[in-house]
PDB file of N, CA and C in Angstrom:
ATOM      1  N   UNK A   1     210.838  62.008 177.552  1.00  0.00           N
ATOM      2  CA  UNK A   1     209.933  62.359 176.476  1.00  0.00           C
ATOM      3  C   UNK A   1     209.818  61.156 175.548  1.00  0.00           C
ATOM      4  N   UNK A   2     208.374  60.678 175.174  1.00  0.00           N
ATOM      5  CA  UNK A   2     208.573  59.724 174.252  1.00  0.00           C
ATOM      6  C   UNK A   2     208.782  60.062 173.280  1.00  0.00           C
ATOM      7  N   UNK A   3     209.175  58.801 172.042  1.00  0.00           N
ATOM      8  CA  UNK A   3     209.900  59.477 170.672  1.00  0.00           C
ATOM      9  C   UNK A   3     208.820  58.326 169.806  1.00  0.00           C
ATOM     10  N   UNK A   4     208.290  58.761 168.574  1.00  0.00           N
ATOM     11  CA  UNK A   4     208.046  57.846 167.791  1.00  0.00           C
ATOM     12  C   UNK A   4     208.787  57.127 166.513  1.00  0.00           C
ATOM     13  N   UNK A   5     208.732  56.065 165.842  1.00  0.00           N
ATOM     14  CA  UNK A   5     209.434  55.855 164.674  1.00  0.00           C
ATOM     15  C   UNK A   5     208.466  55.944 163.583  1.00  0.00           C
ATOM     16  N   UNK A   6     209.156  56.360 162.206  1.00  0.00           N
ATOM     17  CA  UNK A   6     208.100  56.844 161.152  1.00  0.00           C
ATOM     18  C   UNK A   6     208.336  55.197 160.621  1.00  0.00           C
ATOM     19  N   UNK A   7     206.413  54.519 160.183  1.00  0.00           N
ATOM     20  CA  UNK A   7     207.182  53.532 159.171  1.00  0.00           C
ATOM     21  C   UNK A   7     207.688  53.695 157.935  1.00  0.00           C
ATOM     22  N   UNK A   8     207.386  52.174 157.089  1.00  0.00           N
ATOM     23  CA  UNK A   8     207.976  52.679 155.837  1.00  0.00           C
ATOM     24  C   UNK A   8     206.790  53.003 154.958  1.00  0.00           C
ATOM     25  N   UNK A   9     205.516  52.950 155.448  1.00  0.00           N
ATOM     26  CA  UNK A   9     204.279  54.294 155.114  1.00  0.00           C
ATOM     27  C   UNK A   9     204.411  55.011 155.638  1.00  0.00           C
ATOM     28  N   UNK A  10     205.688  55.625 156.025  1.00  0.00           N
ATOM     29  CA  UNK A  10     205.496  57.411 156.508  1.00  0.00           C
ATOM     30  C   UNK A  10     204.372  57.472 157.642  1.00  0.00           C
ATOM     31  N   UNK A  11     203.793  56.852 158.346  1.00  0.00           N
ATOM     32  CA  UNK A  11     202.786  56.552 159.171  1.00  0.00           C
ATOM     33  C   UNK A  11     204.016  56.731 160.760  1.00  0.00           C
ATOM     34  N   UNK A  12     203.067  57.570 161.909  1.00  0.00           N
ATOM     35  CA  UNK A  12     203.903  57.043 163.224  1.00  0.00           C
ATOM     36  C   UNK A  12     202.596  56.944 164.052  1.00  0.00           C
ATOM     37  N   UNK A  13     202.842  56.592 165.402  1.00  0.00           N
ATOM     38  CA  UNK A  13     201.467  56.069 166.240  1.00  0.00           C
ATOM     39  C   UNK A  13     202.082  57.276 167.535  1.00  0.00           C
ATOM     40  N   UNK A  14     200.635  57.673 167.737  1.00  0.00           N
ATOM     41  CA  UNK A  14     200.584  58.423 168.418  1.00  0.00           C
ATOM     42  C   UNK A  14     200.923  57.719 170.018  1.00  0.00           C
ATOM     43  N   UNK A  15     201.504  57.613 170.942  1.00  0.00           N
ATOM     44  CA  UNK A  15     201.864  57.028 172.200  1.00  0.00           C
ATOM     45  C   UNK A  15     200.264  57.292 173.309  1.00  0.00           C
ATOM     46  N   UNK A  16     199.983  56.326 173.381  1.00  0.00           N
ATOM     47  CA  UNK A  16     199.106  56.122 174.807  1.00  0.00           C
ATOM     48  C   UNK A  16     198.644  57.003 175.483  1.00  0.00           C
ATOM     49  N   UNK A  17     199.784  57.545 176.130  1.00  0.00           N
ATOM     50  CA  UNK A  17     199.676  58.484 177.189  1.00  0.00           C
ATOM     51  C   UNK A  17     198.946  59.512 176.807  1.00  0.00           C
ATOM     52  N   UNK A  18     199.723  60.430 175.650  1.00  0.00           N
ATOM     53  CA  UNK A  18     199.003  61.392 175.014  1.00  0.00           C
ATOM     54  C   UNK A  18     197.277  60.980 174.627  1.00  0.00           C
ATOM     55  N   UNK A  19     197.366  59.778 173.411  1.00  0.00           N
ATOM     56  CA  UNK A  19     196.118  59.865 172.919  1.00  0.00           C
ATOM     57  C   UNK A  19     194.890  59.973 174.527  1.00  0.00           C
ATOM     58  N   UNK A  20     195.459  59.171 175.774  1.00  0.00           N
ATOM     59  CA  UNK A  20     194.582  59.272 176.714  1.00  0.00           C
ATOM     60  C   UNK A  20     194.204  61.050 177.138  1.00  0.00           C
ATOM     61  N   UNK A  21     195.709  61.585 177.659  1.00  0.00           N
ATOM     62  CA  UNK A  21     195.031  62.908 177.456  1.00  0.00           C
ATOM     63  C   UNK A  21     194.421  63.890 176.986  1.00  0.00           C
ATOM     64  N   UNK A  22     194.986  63.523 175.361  1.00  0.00           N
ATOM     65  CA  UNK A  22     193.812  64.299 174.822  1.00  0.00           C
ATOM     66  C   UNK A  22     192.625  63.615 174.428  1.00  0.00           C
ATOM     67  N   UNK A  23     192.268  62.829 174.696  1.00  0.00           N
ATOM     68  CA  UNK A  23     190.914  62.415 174.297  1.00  0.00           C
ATOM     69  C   UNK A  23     191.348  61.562 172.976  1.00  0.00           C
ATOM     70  N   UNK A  24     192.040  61.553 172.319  1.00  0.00           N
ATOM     71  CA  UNK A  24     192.338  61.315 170.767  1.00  0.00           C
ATOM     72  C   UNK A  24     191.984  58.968 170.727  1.00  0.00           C
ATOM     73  N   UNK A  25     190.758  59.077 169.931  1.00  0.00           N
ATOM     74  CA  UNK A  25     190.324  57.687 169.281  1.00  0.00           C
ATOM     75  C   UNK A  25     190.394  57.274 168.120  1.00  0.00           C
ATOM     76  N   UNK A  26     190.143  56.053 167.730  1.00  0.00           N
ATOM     77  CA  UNK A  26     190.349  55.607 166.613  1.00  0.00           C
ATOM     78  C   UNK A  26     189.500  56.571 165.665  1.00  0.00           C
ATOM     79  N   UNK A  27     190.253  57.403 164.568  1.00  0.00           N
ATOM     80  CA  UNK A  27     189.025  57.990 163.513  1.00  0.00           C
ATOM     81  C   UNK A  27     188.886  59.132 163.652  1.00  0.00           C
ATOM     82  N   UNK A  28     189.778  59.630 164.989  1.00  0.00           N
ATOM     83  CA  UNK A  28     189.832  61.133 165.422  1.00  0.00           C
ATOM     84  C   UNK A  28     190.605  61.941 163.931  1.00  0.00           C
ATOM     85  N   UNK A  29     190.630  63.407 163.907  1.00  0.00           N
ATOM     86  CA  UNK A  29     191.426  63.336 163.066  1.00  0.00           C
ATOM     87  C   UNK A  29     191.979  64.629 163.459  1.00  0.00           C
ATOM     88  N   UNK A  30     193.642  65.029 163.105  1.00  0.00           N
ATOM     89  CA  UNK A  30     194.651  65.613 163.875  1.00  0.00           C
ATOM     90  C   UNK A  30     194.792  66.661 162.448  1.00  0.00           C
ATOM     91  N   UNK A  31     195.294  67.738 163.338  1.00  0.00           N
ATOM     92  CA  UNK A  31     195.513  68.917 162.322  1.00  0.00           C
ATOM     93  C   UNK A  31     196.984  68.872 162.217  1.00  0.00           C
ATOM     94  N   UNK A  32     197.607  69.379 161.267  1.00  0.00           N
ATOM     95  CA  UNK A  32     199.053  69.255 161.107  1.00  0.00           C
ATOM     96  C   UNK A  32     200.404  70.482 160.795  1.00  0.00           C
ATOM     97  N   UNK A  33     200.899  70.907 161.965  1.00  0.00           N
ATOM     98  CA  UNK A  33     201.851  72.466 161.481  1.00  0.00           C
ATOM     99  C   UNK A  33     203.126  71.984 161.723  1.00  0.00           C
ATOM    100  N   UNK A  34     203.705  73.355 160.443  1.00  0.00           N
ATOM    101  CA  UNK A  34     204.892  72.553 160.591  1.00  0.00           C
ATOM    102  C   UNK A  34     205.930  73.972 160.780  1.00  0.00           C
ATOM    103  N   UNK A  35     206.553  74.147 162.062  1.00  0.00           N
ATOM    104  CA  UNK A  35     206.555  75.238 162.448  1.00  0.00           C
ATOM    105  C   UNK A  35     208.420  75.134 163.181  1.00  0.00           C
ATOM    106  N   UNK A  36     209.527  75.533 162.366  1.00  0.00           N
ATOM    107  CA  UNK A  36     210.700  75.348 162.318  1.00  0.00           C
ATOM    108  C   UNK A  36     211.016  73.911 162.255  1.00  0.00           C
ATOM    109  N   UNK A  37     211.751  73.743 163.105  1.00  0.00           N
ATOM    110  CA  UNK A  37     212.110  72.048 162.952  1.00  0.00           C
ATOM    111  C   UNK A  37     210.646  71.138 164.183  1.00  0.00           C
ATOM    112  N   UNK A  38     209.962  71.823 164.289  1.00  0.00           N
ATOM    113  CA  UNK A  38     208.827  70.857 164.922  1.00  0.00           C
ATOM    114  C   UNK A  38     207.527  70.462 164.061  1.00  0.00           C
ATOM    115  N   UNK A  39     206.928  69.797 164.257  1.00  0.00           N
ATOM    116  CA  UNK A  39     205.483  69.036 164.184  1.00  0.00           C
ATOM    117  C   UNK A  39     204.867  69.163 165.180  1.00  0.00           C
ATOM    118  N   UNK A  40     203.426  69.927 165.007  1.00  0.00           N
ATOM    119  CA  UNK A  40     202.299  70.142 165.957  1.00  0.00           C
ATOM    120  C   UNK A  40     201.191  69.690 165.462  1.00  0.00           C
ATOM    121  N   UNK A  41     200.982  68.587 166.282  1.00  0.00           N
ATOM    122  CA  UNK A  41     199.908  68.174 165.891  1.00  0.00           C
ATOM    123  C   UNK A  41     198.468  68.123 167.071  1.00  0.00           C
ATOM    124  N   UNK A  42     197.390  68.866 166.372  1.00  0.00           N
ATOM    125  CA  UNK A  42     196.319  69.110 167.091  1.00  0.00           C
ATOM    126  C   UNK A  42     194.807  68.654 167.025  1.00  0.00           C
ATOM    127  N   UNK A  43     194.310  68.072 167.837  1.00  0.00           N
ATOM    128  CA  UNK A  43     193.094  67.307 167.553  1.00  0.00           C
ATOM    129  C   UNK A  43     191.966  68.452 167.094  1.00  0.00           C
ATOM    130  N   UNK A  44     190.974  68.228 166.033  1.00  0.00           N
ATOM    131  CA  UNK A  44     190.200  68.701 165.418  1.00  0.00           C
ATOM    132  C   UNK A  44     189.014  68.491 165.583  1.00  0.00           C
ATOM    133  N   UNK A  45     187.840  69.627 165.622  1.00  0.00           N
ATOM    134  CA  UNK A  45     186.709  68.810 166.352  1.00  0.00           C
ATOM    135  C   UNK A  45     186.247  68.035 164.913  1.00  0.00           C
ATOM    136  N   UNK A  46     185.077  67.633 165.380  1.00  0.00           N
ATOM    137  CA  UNK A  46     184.428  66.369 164.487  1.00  0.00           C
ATOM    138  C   UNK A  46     183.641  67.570 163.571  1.00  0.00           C
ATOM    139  N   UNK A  47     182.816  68.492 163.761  1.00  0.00           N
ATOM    140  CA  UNK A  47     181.857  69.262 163.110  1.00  0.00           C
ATOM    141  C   UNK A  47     182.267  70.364 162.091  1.00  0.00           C
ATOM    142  N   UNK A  48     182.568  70.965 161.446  1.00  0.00           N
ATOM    143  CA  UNK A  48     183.124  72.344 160.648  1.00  0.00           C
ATOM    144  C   UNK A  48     182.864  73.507 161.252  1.00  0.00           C
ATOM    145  N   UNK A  49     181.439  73.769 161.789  1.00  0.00           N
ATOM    146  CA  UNK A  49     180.844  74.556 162.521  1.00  0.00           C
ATOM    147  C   UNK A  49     181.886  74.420 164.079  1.00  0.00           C
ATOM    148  N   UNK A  50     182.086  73.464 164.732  1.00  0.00           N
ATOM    149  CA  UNK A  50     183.182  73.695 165.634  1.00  0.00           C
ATOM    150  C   UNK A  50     184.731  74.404 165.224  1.00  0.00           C
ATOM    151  N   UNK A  51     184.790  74.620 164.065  1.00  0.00           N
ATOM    152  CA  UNK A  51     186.494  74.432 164.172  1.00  0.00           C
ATOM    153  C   UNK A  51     186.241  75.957 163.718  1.00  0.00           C
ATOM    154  N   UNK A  52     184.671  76.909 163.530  1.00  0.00           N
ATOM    155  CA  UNK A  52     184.764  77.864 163.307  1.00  0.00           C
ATOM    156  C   UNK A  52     184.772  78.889 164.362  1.00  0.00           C
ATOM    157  N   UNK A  53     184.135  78.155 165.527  1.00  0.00           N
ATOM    158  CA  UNK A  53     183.927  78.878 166.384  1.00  0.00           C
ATOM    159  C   UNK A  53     185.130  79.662 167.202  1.00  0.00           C
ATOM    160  N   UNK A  54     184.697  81.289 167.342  1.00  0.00           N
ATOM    161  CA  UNK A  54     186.068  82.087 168.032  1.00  0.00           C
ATOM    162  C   UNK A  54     186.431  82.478 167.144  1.00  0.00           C
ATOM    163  N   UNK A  55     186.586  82.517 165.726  1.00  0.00           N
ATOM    164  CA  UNK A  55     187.407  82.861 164.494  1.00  0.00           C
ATOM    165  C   UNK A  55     187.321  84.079 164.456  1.00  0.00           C
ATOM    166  N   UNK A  56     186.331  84.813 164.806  1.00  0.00           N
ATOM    167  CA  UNK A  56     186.344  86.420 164.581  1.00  0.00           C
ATOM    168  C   UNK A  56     186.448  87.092 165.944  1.00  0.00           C
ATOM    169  N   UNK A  57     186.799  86.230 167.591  1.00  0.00           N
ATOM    170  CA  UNK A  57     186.879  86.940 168.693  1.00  0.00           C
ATOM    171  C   UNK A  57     187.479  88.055 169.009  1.00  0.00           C
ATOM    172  N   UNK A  58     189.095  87.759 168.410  1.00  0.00           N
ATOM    173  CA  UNK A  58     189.857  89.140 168.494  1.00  0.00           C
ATOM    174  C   UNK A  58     189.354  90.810 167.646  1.00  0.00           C
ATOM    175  N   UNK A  59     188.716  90.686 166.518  1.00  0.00           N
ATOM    176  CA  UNK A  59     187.788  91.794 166.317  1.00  0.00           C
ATOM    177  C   UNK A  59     187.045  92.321 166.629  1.00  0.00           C
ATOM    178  N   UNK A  60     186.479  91.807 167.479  1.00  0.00           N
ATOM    179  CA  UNK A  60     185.533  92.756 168.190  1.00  0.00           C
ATOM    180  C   UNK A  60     186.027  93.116 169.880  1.00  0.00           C
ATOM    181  N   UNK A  61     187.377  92.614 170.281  1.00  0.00           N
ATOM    182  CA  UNK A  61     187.997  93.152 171.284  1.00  0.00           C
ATOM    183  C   UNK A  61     187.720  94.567 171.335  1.00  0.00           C
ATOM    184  N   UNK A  62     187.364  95.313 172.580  1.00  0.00           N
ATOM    185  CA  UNK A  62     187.107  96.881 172.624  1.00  0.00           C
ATOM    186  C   UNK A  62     185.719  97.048 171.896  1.00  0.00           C
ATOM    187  N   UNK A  63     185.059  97.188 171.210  1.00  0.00           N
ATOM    188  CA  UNK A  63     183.956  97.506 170.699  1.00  0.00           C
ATOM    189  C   UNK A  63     183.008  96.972 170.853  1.00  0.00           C
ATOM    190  N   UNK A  64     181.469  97.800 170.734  1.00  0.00           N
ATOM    191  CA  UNK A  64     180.208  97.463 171.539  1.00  0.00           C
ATOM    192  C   UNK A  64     179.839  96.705 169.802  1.00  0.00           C
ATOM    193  N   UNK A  65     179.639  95.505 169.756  1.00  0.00           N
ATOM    194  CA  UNK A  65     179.188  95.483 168.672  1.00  0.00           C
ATOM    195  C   UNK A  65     177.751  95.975 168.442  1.00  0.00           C
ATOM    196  N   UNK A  66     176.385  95.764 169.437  1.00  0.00           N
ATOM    197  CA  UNK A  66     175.040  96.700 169.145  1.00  0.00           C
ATOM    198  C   UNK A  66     175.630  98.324 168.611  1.00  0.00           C
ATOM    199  N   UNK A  67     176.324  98.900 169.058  1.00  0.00           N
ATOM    200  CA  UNK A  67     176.466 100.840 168.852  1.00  0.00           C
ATOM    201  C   UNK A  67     177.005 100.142 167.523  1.00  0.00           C
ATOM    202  N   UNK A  68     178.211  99.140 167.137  1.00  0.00           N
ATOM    203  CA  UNK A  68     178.626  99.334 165.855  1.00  0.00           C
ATOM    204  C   UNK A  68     177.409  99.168 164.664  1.00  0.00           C
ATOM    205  N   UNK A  69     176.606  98.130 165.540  1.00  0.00           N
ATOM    206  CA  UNK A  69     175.474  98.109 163.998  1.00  0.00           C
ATOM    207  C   UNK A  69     174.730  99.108 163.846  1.00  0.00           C
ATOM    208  N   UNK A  70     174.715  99.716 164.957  1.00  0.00           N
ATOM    209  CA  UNK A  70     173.835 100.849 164.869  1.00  0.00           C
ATOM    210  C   UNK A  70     174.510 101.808 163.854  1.00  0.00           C
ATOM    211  N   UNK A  71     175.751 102.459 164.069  1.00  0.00           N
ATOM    212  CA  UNK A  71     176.207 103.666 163.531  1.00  0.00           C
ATOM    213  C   UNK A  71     176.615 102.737 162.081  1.00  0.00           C
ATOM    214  N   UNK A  72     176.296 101.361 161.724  1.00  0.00           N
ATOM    215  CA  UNK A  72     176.552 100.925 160.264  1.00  0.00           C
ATOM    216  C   UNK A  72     175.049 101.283 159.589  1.00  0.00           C
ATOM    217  N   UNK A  73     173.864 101.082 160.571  1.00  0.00           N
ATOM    218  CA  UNK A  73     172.907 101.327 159.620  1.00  0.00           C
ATOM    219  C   UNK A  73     172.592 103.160 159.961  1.00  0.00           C
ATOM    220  N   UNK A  74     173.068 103.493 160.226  1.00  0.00           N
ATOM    221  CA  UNK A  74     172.888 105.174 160.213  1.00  0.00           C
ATOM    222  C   UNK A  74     173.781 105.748 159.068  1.00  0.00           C
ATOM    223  N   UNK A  75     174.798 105.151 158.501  1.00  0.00           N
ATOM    224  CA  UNK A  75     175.494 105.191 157.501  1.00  0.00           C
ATOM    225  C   UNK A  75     174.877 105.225 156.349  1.00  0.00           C
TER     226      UNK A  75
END
């Protein structure tokens, strides 16, 4: 597993390998969790409108959403 070193700007470089697999370029920009003793870091799309998309998928799991608008405007 590669390891990085932090400098002394708190700055580390992402290793090669990775940036090749994920796609990750100069200017990309990485999301940041900090989730027990790890760091996850995840590439972000470029647009706002991308990083929204899917946000409401799990709500409408099971349900017809047309019958729901319907029985909202029969309400």
């Amino acid at each position: 597993m590669p390891s990085v070193k932090v400098s002394t700007k708190h700055q580390i470089v992402v290793p090669s390998d990775a940036r090749r697999k994920l796609g990750i370029g100069a200017g990309d920009r990485l999301s940041v969790e900090v989730s027990d003793e790890a760091l996850i870091l995840r590439r972000r799309p470029s647009l706002p409108s991308d990083r929204l998309r899917g946000l409401g998928r799990s709500a409408w799991q099971g349900v017809d959403p047309v019958r729901h608008v319907r029985e909202m405007r029969d309400e």
